[in-house]
N, C-alpha and C. Protein backbone atom coordinates (compact mmCIF):
# COMPACT_ATOMS: atom_id res chain seq x y z
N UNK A 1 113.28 70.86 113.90
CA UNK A 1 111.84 70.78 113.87
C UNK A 1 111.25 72.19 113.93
N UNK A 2 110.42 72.02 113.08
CA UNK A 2 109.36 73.53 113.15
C UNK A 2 108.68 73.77 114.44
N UNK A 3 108.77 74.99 115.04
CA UNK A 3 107.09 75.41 115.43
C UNK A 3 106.25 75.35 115.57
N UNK A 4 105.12 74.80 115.39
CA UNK A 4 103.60 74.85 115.20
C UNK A 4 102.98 76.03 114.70
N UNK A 5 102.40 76.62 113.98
CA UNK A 5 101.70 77.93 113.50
C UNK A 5 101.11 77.82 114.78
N UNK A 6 100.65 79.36 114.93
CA UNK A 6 99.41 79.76 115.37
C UNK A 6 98.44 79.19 114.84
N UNK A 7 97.92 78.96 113.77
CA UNK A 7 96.67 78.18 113.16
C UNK A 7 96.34 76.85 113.94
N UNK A 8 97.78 75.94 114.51
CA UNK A 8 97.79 74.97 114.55
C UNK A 8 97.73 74.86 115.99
N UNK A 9 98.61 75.87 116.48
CA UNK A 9 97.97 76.01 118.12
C UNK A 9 96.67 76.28 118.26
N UNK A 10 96.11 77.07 117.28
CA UNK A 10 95.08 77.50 118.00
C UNK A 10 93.90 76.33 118.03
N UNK A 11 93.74 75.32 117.22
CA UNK A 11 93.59 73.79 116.68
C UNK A 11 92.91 73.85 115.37
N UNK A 12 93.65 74.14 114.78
CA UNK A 12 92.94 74.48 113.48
C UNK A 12 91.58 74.74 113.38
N UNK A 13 91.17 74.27 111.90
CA UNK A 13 89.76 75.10 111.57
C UNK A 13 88.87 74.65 112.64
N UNK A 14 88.73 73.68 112.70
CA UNK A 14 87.17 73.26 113.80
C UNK A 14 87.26 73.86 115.29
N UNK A 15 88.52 73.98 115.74
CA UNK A 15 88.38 75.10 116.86
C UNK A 15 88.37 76.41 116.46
N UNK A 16 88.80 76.98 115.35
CA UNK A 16 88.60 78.46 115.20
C UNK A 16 87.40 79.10 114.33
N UNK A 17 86.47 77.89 114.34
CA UNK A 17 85.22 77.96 113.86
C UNK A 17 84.53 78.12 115.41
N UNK A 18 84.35 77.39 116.12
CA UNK A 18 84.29 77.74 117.64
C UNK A 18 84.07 78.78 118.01
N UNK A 19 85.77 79.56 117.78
CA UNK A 19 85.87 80.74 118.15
C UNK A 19 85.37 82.12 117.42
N UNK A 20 85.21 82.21 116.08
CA UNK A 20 84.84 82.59 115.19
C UNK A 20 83.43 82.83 115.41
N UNK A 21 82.33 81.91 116.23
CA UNK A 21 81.22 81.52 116.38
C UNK A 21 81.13 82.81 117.49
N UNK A 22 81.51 81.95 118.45
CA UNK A 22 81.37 83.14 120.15
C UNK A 22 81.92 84.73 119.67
N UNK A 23 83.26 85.08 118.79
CA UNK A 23 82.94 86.16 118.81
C UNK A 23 81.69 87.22 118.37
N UNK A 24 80.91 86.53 117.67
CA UNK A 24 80.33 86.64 116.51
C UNK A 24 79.06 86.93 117.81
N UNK A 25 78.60 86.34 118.27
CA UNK A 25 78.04 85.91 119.54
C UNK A 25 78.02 86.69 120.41
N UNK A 26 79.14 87.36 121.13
CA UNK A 26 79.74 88.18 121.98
C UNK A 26 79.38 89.88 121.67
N UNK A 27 79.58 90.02 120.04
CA UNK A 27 79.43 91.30 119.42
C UNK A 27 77.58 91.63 119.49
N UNK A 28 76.63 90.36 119.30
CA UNK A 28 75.48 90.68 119.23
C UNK A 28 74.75 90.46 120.60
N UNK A 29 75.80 89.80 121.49
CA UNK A 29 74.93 90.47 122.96
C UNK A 29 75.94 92.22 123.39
N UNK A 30 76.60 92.88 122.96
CA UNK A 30 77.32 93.55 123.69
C UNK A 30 76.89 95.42 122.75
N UNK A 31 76.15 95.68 123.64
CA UNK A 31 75.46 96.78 123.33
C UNK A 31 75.92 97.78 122.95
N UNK A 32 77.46 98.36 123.44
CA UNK A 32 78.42 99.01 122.31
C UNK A 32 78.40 99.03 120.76
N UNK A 33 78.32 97.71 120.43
CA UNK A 33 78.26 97.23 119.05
C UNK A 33 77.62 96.92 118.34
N UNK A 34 76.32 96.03 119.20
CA UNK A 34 75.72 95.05 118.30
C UNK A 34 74.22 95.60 117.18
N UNK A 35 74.73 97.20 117.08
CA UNK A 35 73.70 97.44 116.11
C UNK A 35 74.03 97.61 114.80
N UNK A 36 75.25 97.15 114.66
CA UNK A 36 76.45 97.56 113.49
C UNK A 36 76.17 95.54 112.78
N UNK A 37 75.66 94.49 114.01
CA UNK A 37 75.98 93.16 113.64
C UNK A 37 74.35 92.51 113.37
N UNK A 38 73.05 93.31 113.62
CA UNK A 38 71.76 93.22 113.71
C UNK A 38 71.50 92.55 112.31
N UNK A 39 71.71 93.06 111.50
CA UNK A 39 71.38 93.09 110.29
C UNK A 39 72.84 92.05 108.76
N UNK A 40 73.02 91.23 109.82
CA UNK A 40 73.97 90.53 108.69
C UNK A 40 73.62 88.96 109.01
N UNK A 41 73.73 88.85 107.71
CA UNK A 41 73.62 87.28 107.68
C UNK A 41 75.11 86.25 108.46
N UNK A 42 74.12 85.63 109.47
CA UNK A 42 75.10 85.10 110.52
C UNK A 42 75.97 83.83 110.31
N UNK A 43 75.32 83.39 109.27
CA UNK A 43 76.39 82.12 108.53
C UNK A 43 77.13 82.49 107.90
N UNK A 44 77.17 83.52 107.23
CA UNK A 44 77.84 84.09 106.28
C UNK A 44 79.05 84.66 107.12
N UNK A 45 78.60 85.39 107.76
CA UNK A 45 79.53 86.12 108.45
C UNK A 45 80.72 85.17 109.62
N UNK A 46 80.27 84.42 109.95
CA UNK A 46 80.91 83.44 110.59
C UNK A 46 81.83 83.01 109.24
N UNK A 47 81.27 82.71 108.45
CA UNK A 47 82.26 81.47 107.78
C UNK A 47 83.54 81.97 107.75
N UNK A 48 82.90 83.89 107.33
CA UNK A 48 83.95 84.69 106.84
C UNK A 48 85.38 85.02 107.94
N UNK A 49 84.41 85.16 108.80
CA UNK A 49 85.20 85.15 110.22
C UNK A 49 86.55 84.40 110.42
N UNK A 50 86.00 83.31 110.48
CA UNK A 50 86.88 81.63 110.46
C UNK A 50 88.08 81.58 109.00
N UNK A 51 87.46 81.97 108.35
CA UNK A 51 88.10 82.22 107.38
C UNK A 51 89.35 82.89 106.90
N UNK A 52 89.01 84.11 107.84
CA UNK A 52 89.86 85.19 108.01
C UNK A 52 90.62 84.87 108.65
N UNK A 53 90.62 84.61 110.16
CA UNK A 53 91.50 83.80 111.27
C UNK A 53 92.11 82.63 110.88
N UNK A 54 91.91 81.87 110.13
CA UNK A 54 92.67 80.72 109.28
C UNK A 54 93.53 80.92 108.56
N UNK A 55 93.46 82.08 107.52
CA UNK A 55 94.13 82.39 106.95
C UNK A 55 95.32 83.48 107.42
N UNK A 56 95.28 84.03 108.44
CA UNK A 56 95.88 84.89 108.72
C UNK A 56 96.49 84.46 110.10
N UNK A 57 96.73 83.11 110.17
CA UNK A 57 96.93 82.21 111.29
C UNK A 57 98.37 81.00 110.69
N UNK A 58 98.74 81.10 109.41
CA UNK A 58 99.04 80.31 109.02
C UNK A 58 98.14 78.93 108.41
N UNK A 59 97.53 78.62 108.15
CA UNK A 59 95.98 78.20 108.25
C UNK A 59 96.46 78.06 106.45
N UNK A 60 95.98 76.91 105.88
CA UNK A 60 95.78 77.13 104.36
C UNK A 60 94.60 77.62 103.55
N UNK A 61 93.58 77.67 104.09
CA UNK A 61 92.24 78.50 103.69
C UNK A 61 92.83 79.69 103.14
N UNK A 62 91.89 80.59 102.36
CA UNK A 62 92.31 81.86 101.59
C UNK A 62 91.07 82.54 101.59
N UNK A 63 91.09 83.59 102.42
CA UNK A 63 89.85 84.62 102.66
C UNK A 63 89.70 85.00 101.51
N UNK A 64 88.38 85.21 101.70
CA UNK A 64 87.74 85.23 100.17
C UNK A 64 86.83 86.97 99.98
N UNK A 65 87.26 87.16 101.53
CA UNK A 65 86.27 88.76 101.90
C UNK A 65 86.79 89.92 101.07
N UNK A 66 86.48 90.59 101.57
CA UNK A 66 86.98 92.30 101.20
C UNK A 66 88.17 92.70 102.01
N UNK A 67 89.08 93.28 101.62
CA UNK A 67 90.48 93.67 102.45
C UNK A 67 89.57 94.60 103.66
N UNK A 68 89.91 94.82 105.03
CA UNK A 68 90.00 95.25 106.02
C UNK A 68 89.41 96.67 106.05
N UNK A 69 90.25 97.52 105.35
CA UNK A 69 89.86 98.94 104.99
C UNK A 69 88.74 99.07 103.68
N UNK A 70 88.53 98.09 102.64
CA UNK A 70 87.50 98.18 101.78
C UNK A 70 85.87 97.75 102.71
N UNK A 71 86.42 96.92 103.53
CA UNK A 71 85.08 96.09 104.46
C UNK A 71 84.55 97.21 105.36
N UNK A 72 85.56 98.28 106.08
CA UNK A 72 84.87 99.16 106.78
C UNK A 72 84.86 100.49 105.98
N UNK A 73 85.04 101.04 105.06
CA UNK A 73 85.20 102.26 104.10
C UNK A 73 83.67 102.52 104.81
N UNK A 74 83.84 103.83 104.91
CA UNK A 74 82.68 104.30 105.37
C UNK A 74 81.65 104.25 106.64
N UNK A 75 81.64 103.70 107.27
CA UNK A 75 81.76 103.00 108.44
C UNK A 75 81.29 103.73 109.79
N UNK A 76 83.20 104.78 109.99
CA UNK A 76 82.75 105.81 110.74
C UNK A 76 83.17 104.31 112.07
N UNK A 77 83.75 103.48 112.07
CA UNK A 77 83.98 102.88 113.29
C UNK A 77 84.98 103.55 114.11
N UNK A 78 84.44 103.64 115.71
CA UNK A 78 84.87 104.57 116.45
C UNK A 78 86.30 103.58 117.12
N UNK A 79 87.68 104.22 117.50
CA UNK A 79 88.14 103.64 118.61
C UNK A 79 87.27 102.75 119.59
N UNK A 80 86.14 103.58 120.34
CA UNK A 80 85.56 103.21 121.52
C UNK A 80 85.14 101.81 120.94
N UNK A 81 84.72 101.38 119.72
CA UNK A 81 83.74 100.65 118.89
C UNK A 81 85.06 99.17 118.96
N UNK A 82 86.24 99.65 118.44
CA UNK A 82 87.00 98.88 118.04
C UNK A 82 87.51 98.08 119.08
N UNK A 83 87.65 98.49 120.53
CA UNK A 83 88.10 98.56 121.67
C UNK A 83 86.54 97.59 121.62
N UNK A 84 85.73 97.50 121.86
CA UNK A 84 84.23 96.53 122.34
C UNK A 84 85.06 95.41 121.64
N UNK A 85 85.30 95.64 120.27
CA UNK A 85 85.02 94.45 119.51
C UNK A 85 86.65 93.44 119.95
N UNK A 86 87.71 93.92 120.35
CA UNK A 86 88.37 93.43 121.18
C UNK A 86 88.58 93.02 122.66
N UNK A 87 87.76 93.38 123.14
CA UNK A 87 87.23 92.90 124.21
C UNK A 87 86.32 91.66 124.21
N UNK A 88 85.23 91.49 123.28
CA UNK A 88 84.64 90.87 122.68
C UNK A 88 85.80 89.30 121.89
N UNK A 89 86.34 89.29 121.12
CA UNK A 89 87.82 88.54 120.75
C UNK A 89 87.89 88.31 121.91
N UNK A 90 88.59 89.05 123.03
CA UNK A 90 89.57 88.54 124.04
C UNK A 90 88.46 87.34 125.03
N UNK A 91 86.95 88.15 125.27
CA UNK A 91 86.03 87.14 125.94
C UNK A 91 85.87 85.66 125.19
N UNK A 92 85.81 85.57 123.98
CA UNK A 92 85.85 84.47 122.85
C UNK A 92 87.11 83.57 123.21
N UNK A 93 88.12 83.83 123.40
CA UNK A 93 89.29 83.04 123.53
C UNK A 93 89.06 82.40 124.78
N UNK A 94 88.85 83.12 125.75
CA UNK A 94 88.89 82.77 126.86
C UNK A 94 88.15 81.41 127.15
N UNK A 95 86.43 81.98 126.53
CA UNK A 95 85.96 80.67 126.54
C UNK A 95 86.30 79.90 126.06
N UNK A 96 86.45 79.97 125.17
CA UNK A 96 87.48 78.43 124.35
C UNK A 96 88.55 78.24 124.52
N UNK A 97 88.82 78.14 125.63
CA UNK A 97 90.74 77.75 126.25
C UNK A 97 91.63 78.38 125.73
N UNK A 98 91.82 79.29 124.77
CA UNK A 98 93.06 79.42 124.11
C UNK A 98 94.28 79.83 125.33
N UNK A 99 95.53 79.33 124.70
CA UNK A 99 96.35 79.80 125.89
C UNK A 99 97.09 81.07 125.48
N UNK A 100 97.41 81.52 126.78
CA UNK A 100 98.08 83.09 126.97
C UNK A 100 98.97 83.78 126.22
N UNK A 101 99.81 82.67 125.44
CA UNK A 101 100.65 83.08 124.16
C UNK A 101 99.37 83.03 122.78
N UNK A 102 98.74 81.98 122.87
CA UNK A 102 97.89 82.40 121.34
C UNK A 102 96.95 83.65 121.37
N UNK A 103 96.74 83.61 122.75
CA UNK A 103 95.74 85.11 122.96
C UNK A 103 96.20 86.11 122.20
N UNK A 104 97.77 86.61 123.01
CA UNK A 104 98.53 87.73 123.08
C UNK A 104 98.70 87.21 121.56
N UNK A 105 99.33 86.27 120.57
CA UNK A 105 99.25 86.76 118.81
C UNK A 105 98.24 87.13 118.44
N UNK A 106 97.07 86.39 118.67
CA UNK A 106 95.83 87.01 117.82
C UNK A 106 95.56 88.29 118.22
N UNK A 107 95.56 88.47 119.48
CA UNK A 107 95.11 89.83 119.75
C UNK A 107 96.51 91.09 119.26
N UNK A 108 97.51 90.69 119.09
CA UNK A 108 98.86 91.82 118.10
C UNK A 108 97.83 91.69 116.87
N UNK A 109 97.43 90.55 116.25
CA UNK A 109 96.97 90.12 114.60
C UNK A 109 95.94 91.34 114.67
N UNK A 110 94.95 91.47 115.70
CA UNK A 110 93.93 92.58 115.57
C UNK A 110 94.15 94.19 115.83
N UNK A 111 95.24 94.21 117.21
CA UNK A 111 95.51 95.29 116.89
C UNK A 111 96.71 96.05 115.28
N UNK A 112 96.98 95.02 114.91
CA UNK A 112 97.28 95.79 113.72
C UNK A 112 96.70 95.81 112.78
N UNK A 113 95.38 95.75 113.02
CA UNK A 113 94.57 96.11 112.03
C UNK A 113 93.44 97.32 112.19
N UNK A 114 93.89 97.83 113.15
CA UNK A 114 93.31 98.92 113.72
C UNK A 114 93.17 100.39 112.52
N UNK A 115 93.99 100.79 112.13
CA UNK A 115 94.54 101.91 110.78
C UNK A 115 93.74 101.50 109.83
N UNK A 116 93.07 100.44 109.88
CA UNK A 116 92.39 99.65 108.46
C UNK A 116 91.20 99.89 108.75
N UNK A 117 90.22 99.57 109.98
CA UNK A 117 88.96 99.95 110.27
C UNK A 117 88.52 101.30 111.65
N UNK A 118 89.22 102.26 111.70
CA UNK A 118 88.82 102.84 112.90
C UNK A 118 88.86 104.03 111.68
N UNK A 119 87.67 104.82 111.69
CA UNK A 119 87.59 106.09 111.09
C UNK A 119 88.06 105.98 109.20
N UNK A 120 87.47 104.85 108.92
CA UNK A 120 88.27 104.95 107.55
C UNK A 120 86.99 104.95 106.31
């Protein structure tokens, strides 16, 4: 017998729409960040969100965004910046139960994506 994905731990789409939601949430109360999130359309950006995490979760959805480093090109996002916005993730999980092993993947899933948006 298989595993379960991460996608599937995490409970698929309708919980990582949830979560997708609160981070989203988290970034525009958290004053480090949230002048970078003022100005975007919030459905949009959610969907994309969820989207992303689905797909990169094992998840059959197929992000439909901009690769990582094309989405922040220019940017100028700081460590300090990147560090909020994971903190931010990690507060999101929490509220929504995730457990201590799905935390610790998603949060590896983000830090390796660090080289893609910090200074690029």
């Amino acid at each position: 017998m298989n595993e379960a994905s991460l996608y599937e731990r995490l409970g698929r789409e309708e919980k990582i729409r949830l979560i997708a939601a609160s981070i989203l949430d988290n970034h525009l109360k958290n004053d480090r960040i949230n002048a970078r999130f003022r100005n975007i359309d919030r459905n949009e950006t959610r969907r994309k969100v969820t989207e992303f995490i689905c797909a990169g979760t094992g998840g059959p959805q197929h992000y439909t965004g901009r690769g990582m480093r094309a989405a922040h090109r220019g940017m100028n996002v700081s460590s300090a910046e990147f560090l909020a916005v994971v903190d931010d993730i990690t507060a999101a999980l929490d509220s929504n139960g995730v457990g201590e092993r799905e935390k610790r993947e998603l949060l590896m899933i983000a830090q390796s994506l660090k080289d893609d948006i910090v200074h690029v």
